[in-house]
Protein backbone atom coordinates (compact mmCIF):
# COMPACT_ATOMS: atom_id res chain seq x y z
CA UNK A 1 70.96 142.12 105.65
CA UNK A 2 69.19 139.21 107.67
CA UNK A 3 66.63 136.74 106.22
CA UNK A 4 63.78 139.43 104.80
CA UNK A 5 64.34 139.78 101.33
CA UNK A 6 63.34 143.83 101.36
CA UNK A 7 66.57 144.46 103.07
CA UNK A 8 69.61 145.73 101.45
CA UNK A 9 72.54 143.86 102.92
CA UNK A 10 75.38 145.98 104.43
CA UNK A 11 77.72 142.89 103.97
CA UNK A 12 77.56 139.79 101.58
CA UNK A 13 79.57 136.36 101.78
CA UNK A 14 80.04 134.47 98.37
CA UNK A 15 81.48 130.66 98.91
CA UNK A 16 82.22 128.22 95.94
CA UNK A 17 84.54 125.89 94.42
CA UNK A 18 87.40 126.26 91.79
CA UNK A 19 87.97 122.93 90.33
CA UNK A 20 90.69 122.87 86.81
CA UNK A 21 92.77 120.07 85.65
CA UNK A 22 95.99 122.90 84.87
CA UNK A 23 97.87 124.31 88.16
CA UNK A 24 98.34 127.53 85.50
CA UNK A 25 94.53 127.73 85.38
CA UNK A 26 94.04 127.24 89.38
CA UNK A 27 96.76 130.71 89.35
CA UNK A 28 94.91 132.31 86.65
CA UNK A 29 91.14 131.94 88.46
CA UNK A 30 92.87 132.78 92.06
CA UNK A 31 94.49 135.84 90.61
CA UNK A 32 90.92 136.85 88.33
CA UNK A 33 88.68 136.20 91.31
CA UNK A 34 90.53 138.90 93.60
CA UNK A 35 90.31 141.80 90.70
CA UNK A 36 86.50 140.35 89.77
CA UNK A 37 85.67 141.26 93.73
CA UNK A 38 87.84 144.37 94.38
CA UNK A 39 86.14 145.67 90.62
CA UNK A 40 82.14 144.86 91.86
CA UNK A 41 82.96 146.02 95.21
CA UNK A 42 84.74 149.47 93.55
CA UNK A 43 81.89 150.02 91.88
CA UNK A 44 79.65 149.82 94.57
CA UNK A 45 82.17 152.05 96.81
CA UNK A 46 83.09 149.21 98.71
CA UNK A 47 85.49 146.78 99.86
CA UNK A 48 86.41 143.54 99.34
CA UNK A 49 88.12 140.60 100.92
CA UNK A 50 88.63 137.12 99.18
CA UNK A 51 90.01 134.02 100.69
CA UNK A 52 91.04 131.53 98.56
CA UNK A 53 91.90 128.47 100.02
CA UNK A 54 93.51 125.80 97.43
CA UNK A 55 92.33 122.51 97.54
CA UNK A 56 93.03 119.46 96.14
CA UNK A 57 95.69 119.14 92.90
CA UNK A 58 94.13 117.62 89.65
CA UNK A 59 94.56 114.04 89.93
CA UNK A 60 96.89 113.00 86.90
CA UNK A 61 97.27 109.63 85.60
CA UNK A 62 100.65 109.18 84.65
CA UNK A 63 100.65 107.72 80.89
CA UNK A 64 102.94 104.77 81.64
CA UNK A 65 101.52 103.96 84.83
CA UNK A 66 97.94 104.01 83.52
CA UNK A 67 99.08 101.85 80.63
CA UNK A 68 100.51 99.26 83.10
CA UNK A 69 97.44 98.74 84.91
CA UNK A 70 94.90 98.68 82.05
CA UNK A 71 97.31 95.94 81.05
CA UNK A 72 97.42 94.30 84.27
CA UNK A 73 93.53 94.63 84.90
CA UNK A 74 92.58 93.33 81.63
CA UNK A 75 94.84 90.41 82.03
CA UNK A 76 93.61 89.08 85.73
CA UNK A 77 89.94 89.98 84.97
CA UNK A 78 89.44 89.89 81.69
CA UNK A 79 88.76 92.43 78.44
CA UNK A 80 85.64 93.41 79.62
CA UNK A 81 87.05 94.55 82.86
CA UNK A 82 88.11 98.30 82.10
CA UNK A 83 85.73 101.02 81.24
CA UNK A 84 87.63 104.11 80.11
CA UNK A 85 86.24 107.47 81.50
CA UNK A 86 86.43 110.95 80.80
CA UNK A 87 88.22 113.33 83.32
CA UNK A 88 86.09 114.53 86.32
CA UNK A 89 86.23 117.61 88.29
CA UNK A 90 85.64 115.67 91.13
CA UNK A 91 87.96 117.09 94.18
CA UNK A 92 90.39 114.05 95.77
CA UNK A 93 93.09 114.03 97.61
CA UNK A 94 95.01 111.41 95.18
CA UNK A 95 95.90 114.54 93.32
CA UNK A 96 98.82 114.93 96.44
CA UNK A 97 100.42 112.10 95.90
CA UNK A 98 100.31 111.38 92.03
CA UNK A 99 102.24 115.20 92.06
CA UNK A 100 105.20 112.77 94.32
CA UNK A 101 105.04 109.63 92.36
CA UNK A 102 103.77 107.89 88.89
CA UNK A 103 100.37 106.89 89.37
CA UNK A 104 97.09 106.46 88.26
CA UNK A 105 93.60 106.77 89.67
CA UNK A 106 90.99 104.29 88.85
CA UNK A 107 87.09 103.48 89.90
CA UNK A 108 85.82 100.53 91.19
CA UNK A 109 82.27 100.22 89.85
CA UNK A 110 79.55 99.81 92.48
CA UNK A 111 76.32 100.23 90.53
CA UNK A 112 74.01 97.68 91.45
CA UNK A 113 70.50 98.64 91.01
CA UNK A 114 68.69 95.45 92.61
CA UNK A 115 70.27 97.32 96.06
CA UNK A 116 69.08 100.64 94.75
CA UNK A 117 72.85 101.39 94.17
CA UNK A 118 72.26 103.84 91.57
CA UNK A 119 73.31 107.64 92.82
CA UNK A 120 76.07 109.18 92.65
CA UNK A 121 78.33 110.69 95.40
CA UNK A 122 77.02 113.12 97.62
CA UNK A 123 73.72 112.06 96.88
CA UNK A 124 71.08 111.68 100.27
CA UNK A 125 70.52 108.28 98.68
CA UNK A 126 74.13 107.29 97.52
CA UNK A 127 75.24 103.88 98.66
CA UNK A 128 77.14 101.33 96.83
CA UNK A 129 77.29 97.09 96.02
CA UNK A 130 80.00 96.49 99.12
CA UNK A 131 80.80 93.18 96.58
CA UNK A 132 82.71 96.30 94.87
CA UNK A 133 84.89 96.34 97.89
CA UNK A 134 86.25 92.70 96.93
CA UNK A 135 86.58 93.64 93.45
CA UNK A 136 88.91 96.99 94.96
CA UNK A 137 90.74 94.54 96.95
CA UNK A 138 91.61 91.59 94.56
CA UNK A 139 92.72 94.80 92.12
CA UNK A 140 94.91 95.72 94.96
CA UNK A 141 96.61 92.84 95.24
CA UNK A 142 97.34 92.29 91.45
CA UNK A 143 99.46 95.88 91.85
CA UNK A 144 101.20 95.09 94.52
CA UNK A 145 101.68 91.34 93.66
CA UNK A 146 103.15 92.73 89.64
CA UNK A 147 105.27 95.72 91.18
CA UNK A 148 106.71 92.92 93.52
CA UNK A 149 107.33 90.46 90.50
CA UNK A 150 108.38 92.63 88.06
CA UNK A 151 110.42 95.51 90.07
């Protein structure tokens, strides 16, 4: 249909995201999605087309793993050191590898707002306390140095 908005389009292209923390709910939504367009487009006596591209698994923290480090963190750094979060639909490739092997995903807080660090991902004005980069490291090396010691 162009740019002019008195113009019926002959064609339409719909983009989004499908973010769910089940696998059975990513084949649900894929499976929905497909009769949802073939339906609209039916109705409109037209066609559809939908390509659906799966992206990144649900990142799961492994219960034992997670328990570990929360362990592990709060002994090197102290009580104060963990900050338990909700789940996030936030897409990242993690998800991969904690489907191979036990793991757990963790944050590294960079909120500093004396650098203006304050926004979130994505965000024209995101940018983060590099300090946090230390912090990232030196929890690093306390994994690798316990799985060494204790494995």
């Amino acid at each position: 249909g162009g740019e002019a908005n008195n113009i019926i389009a002959d064609k339409a292209l719909i983009r989004g995201t499908v973010r769910t923390y089940q696998e059975e709910a990513r084949d649900i939504l894929s499976r929905e999605m497909k009769v949802l367009a073939e339906s609209v487009a039916a109705m409109y006596h037209g066609k559809s087309e939908v390509t659906y591209i799966r992206g990144y698994d649900a990142v799961y923290n492994h219960p034992e793993e997670t328990t570990r480090f929360v362990a592990l963190m709060k002994e090197k750094f102290g009580e104060g050191s963990i900050l338990e979060c909700e789940p996030t639909m936030g897409g990242e490739d993690f998800g991969y590898f904690s489907k191979v092997r036990p793991g757990t995903f963790f944050n590294v807080g960079a909120l500093n707002p004396e650098l203006e660090a304050t926004y979130p991902h994505h965000h024209p004005r995101f940018n983060i306390d590099e300090k946090a980069m230390l912090v990232a490291g030196k929890a690093f090396l306390a994994i690798a140095e316990d799985y060494l010691m204790k494995k």
